[in-house]
C-alpha atoms as a PDB file:
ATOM      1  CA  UNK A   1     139.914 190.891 158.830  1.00  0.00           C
ATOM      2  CA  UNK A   2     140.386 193.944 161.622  1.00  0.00           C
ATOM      3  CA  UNK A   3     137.668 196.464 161.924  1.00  0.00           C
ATOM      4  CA  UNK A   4     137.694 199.401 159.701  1.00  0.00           C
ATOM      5  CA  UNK A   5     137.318 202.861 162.146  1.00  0.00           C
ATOM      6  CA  UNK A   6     136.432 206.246 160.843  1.00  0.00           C
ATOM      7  CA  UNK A   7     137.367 209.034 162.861  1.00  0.00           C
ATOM      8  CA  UNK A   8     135.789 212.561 162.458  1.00  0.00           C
ATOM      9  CA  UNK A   9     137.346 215.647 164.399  1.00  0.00           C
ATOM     10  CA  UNK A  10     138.374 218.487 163.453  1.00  0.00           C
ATOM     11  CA  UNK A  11     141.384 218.646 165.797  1.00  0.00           C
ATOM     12  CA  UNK A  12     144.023 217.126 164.133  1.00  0.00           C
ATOM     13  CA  UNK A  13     145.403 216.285 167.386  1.00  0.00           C
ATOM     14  CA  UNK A  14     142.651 214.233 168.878  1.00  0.00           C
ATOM     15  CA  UNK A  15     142.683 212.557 165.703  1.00  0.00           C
ATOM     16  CA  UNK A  16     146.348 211.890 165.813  1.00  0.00           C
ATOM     17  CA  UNK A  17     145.905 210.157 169.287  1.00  0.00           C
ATOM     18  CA  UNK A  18     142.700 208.247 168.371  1.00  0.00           C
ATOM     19  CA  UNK A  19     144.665 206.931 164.839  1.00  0.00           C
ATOM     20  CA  UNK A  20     147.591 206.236 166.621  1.00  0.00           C
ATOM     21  CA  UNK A  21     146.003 203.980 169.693  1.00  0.00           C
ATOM     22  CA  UNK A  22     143.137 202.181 167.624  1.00  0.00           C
ATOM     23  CA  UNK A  23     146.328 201.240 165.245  1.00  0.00           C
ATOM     24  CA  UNK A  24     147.397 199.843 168.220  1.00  0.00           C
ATOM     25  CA  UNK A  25     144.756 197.523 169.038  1.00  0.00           C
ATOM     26  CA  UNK A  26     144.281 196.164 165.313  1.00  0.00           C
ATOM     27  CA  UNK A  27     141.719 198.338 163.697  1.00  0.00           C
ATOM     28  CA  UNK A  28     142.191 199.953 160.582  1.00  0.00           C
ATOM     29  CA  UNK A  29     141.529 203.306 160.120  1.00  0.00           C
ATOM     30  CA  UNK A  30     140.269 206.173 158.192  1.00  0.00           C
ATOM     31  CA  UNK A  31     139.709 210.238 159.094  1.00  0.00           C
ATOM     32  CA  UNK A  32     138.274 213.174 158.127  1.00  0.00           C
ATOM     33  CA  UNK A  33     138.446 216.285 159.297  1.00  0.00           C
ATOM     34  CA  UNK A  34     134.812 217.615 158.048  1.00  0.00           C
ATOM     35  CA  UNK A  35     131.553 216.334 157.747  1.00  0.00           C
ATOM     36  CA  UNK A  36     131.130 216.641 154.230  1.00  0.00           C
ATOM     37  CA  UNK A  37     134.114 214.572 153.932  1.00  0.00           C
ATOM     38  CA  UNK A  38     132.778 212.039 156.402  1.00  0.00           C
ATOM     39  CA  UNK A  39     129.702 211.332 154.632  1.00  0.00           C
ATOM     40  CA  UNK A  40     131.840 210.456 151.424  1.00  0.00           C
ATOM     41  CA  UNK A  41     134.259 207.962 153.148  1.00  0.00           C
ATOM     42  CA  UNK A  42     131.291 206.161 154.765  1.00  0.00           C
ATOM     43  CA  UNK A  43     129.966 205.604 151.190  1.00  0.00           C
ATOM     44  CA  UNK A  44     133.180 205.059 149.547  1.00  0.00           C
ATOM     45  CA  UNK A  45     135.270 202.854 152.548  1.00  0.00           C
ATOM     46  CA  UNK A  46     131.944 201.203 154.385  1.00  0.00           C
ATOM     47  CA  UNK A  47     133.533 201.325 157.798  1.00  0.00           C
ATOM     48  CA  UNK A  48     132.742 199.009 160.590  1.00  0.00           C
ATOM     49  CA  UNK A  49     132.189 202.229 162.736  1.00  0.00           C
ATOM     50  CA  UNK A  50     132.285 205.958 163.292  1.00  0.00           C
ATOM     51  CA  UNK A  51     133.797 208.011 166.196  1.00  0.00           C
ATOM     52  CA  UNK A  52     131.683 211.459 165.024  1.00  0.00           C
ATOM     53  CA  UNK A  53     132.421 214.511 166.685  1.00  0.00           C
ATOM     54  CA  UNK A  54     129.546 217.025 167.068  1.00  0.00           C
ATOM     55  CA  UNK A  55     131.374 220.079 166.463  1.00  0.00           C
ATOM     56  CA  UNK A  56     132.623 220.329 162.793  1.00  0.00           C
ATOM     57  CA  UNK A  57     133.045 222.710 159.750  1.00  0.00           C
ATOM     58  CA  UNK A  58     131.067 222.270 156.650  1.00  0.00           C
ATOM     59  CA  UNK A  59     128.191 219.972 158.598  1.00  0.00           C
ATOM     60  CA  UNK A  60     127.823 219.390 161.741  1.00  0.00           C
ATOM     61  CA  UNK A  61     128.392 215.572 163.820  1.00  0.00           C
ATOM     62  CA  UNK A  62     124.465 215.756 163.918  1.00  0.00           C
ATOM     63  CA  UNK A  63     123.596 216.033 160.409  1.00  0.00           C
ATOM     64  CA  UNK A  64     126.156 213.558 159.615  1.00  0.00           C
ATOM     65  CA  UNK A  65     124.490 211.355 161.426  1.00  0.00           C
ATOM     66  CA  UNK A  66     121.002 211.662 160.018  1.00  0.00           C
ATOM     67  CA  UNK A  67     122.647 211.441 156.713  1.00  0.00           C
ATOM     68  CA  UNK A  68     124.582 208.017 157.303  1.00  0.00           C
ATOM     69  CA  UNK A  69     121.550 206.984 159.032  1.00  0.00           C
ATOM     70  CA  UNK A  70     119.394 207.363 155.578  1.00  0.00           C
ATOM     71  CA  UNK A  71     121.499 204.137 154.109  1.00  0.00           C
ATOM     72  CA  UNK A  72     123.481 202.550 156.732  1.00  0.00           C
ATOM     73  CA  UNK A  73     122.719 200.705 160.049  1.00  0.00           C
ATOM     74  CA  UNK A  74     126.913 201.024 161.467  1.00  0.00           C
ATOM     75  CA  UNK A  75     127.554 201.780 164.791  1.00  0.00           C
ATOM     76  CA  UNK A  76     127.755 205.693 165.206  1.00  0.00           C
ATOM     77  CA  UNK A  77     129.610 206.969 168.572  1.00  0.00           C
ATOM     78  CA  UNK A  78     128.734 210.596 169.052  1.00  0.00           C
ATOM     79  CA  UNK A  79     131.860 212.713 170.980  1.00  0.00           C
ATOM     80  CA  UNK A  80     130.578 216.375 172.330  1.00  0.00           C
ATOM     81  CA  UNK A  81     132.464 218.598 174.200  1.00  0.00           C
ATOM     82  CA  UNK A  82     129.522 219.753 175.677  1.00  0.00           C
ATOM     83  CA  UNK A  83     128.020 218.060 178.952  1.00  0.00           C
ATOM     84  CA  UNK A  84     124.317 219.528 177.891  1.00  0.00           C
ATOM     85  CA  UNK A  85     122.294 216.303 177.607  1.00  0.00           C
ATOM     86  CA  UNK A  86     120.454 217.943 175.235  1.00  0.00           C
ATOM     87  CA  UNK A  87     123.209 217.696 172.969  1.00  0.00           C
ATOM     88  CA  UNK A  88     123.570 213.632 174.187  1.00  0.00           C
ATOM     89  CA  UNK A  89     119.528 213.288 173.175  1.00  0.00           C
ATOM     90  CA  UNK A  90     119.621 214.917 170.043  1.00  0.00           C
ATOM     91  CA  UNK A  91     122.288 212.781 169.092  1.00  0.00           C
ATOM     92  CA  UNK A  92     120.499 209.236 170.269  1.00  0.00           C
ATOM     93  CA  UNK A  93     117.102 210.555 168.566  1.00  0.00           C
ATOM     94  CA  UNK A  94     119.107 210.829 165.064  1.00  0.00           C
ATOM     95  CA  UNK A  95     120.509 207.497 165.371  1.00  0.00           C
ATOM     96  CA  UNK A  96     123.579 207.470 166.906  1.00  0.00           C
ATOM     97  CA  UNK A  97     124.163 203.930 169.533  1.00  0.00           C
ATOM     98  CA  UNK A  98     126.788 205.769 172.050  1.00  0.00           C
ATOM     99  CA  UNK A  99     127.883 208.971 173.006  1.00  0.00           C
ATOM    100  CA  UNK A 100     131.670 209.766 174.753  1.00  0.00           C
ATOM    101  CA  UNK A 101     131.848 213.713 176.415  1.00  0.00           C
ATOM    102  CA  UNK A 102     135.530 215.821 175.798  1.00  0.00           C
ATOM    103  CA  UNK A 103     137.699 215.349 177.678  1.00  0.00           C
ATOM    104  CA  UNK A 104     138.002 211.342 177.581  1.00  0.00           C
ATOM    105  CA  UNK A 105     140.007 208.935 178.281  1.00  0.00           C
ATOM    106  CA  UNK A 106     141.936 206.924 175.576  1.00  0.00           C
ATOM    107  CA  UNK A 107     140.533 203.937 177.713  1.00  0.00           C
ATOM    108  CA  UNK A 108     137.085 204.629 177.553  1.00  0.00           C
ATOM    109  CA  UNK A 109     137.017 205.028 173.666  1.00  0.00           C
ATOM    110  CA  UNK A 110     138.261 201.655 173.076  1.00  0.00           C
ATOM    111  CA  UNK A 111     136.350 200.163 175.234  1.00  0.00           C
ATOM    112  CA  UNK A 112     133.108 201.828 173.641  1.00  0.00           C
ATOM    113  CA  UNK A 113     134.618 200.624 170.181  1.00  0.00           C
ATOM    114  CA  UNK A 114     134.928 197.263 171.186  1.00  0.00           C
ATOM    115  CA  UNK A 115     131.270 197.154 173.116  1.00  0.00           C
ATOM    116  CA  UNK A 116     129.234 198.656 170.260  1.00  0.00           C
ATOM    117  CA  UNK A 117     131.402 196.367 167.723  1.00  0.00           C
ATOM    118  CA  UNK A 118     131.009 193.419 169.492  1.00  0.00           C
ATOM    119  CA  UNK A 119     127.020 194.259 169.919  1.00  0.00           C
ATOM    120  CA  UNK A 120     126.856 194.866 165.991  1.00  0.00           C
ATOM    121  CA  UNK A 121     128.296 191.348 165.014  1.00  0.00           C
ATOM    122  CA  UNK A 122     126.399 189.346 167.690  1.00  0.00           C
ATOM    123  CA  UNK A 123     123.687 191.486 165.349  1.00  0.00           C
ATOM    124  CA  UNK A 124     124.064 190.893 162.450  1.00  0.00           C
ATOM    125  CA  UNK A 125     124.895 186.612 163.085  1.00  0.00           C
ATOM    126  CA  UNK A 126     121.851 186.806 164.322  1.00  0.00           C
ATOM    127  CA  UNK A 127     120.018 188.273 161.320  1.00  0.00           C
ATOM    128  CA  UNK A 128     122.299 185.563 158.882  1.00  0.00           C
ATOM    129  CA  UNK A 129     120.767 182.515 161.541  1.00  0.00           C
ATOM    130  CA  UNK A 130     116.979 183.835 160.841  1.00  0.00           C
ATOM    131  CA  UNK A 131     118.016 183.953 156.667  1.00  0.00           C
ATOM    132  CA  UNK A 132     119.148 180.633 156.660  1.00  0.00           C
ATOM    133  CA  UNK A 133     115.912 179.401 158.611  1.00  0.00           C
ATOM    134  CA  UNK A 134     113.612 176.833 157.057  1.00  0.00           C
ATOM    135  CA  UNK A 135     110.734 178.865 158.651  1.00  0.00           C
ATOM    136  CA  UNK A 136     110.446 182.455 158.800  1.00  0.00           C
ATOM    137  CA  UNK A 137     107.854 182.365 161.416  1.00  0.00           C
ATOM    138  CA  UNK A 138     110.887 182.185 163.870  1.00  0.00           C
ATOM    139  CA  UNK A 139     111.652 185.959 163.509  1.00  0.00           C
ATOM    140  CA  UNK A 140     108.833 186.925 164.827  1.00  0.00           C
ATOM    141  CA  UNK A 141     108.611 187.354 168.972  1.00  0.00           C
ATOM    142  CA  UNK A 142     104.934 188.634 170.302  1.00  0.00           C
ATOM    143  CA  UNK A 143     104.303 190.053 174.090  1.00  0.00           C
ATOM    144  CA  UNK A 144     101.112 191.119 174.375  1.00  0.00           C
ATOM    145  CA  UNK A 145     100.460 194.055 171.767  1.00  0.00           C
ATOM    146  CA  UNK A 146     103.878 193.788 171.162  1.00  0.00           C
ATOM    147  CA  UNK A 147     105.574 191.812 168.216  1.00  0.00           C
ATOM    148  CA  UNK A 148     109.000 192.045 167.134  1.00  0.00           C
ATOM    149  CA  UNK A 149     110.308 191.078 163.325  1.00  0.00           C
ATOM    150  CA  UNK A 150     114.233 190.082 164.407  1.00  0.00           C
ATOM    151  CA  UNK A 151     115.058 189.727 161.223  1.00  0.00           C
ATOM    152  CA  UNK A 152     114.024 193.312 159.721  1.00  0.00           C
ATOM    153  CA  UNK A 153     114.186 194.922 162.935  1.00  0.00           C
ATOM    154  CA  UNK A 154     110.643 195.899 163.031  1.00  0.00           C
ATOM    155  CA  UNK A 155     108.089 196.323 166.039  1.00  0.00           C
ATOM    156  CA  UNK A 156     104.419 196.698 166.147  1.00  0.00           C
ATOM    157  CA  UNK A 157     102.101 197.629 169.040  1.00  0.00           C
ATOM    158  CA  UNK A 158      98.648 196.537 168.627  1.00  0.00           C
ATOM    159  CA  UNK A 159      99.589 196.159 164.461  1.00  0.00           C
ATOM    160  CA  UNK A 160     100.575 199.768 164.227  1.00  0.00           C
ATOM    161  CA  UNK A 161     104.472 199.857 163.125  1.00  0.00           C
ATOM    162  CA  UNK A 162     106.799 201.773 165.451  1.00  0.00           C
ATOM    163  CA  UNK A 163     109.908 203.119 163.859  1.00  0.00           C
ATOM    164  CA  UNK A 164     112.904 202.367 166.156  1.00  0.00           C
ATOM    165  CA  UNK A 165     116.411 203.064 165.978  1.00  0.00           C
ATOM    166  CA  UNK A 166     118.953 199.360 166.584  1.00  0.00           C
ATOM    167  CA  UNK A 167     119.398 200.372 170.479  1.00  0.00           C
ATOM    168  CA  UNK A 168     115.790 200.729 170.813  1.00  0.00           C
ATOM    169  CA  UNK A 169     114.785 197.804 169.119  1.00  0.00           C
ATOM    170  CA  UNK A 170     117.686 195.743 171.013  1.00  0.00           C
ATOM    171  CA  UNK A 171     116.666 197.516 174.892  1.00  0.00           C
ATOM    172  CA  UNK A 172     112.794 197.045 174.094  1.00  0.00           C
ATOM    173  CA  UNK A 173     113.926 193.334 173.074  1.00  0.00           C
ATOM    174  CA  UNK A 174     116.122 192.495 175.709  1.00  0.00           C
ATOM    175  CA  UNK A 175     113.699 193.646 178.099  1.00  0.00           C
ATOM    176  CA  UNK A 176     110.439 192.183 176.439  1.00  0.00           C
ATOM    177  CA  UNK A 177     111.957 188.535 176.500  1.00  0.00           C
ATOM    178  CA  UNK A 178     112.097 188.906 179.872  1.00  0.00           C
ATOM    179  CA  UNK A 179     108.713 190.523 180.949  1.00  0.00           C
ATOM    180  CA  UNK A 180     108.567 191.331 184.722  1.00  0.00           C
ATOM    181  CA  UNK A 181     112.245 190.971 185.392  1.00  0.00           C
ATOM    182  CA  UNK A 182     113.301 194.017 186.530  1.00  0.00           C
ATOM    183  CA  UNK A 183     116.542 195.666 185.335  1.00  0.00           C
ATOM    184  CA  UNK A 184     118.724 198.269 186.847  1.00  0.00           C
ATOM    185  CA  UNK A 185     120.582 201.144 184.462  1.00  0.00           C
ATOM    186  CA  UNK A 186     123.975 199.387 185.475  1.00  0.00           C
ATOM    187  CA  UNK A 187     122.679 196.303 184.408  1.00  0.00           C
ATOM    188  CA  UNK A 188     120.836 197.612 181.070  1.00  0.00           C
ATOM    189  CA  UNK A 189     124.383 199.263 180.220  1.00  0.00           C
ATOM    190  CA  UNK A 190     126.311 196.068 180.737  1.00  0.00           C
ATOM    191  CA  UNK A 191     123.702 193.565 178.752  1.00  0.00           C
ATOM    192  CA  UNK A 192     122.235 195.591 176.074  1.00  0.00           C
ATOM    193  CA  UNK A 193     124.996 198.464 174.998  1.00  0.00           C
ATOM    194  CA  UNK A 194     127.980 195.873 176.033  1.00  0.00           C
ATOM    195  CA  UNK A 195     130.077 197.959 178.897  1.00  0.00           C
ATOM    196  CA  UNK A 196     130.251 197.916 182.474  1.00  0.00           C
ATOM    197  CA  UNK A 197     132.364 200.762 183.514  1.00  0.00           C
ATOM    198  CA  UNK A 198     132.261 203.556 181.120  1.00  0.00           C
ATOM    199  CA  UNK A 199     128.279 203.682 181.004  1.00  0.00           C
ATOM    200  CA  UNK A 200     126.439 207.133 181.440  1.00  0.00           C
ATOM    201  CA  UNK A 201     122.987 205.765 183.261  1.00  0.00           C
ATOM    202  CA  UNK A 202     121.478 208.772 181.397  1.00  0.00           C
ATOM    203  CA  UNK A 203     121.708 207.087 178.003  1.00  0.00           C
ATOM    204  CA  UNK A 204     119.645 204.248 179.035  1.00  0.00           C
ATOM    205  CA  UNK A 205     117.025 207.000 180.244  1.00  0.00           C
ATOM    206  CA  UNK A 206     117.046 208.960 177.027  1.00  0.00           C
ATOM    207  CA  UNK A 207     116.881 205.753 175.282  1.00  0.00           C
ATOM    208  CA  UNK A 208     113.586 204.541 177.413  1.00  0.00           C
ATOM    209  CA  UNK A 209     112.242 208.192 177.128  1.00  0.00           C
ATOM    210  CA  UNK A 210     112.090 207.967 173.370  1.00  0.00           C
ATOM    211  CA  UNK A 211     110.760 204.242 173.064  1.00  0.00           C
ATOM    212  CA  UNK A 212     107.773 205.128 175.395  1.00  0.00           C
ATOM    213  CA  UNK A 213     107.151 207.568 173.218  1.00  0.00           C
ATOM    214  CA  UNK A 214     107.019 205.791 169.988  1.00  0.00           C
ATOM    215  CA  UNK A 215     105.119 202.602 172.042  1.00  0.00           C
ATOM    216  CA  UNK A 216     103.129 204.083 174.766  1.00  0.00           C
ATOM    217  CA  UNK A 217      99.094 205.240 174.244  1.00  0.00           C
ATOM    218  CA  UNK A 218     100.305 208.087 177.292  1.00  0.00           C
ATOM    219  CA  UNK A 219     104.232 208.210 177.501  1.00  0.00           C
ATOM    220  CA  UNK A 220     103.892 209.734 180.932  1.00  0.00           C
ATOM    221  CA  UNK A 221     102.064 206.886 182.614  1.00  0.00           C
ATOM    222  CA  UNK A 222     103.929 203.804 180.584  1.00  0.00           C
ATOM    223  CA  UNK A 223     102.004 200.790 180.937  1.00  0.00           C
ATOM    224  CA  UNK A 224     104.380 198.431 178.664  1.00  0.00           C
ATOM    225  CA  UNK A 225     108.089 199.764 179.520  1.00  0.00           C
ATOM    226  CA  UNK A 226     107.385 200.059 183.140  1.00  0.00           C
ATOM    227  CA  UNK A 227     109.758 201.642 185.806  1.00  0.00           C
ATOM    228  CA  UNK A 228     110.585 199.782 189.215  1.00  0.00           C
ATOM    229  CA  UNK A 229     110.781 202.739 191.551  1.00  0.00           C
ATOM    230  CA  UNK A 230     114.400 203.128 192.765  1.00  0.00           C
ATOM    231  CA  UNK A 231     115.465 200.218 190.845  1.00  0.00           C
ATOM    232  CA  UNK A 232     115.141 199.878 186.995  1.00  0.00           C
ATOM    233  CA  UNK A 233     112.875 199.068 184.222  1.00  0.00           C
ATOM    234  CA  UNK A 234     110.933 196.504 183.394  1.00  0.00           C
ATOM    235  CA  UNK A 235     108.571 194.849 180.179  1.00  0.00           C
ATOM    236  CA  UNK A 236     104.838 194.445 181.741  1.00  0.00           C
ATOM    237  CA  UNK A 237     102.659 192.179 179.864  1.00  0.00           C
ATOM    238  CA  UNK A 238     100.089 192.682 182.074  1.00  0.00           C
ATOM    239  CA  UNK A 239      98.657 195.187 180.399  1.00  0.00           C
END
């Protein structure tokens, strides 16, 4: 069955080209041109994914996003116009897995569909191999303070539950199964969010930022998700 795309502008011309070139590569796909209207076709047509613009009449991309977020886990790709990270950390602290800036290239979005689709099924296979296990016990991953529930997406430090978004649980995962290796942002782009050439290293820093705040006792002197000075990040169990 092909993927099932919702695309939310307000420009019925960026639509137009977006519709027209996911068509193109297989996926199905639904629009609206509001965000009251896109909150009703993600109940009524369950897409496999949303291309959310922030700028749009009725509700804005953001509170669409917090909304969708209340009963859905889908793959949200925030598209600004605006280069203010501020907008870009906003969006990735409601929620949202990805973020593309106006103008882009027709290239770059369907590569970011593809990455955050492919990331979402590898997912959720996942989650059906831990149902089907004779022993639940096998969901759960500990590091130090640290546990992780794979199967409900859960984390604990020191008992205490930490409420993550999916690309924080899946960065503070990929990382914590490999404690001491260090990664760069290139390299954190490429394994956990599932592109090589389109990243934005600033998403992997917003997305660090805001687990060290949820995990850390003092966010500004992280002892779990370390940084490697000039080089990446890293999961120290040493602590």
């Amino acid at each position: 069955m092909s993927k099932k795309i919702l695309i939310v502008d307000d420009e019925k011309a960026i639509v137009d080209i977006l519709n027209h070139n996911l068509k193109r590569e297989g996926y199905e796909t639904v629009q609206a041109y509001d965000g009251e209207e896109a909150v009703n076709l993600v109940k009524s047509e369950n897409p496999d994914l949303v291309l959310l613009d922030v700028m749009l009449p009725k509700m804005d991309g953001f509170s669409v996003c917090k909304m969708v977020r209340q009963s859905s886990n889908i793959p949200i790709i925030m598209v600004t116009a605006k280069e203010d990270v501020v907008d870009k950390v906003i969006g990735l602290e409601l929620g949202a897995d990805d973020y593309i800036t106006k103008p882009f290239s027709v290239r770059e979005v369907l590569a970011r569909v593809k990455a955050n689709l492919r990331k979402w099924e590898g997912i959720e296979l996942s989650k059906k191999e831990t149902e089907n296990a004779t022993e639940t016990k096998t969901s759960l991953l500990e590091f130090g303070p640290l546990t992780l529930d794979t199967f409900k997406y859960e984390a604990k430090v020191s008992g205490k539950s930490v409420e993550l978004t999916l690309r924080e649980f899946e960065l503070l995962k990929f990382l914590a199964t490999q404690s001491g290796q260090v990664f760069s942002r290139e390299e954190l782009l490429e394994k956990v969010w599932g592109y090589e050439y389109f990243g934005d290293v600033r998403t992997v820093d917003v997305t660090v930022r805001r687990i060290r705040e949820k995990i850390e006792k003092n966010p500004s002197a992280p002892e779990l998700l370390a940084t490697k000075r000039g080089i990446g990040y890293y999961f120290n169990l040493e602590v």
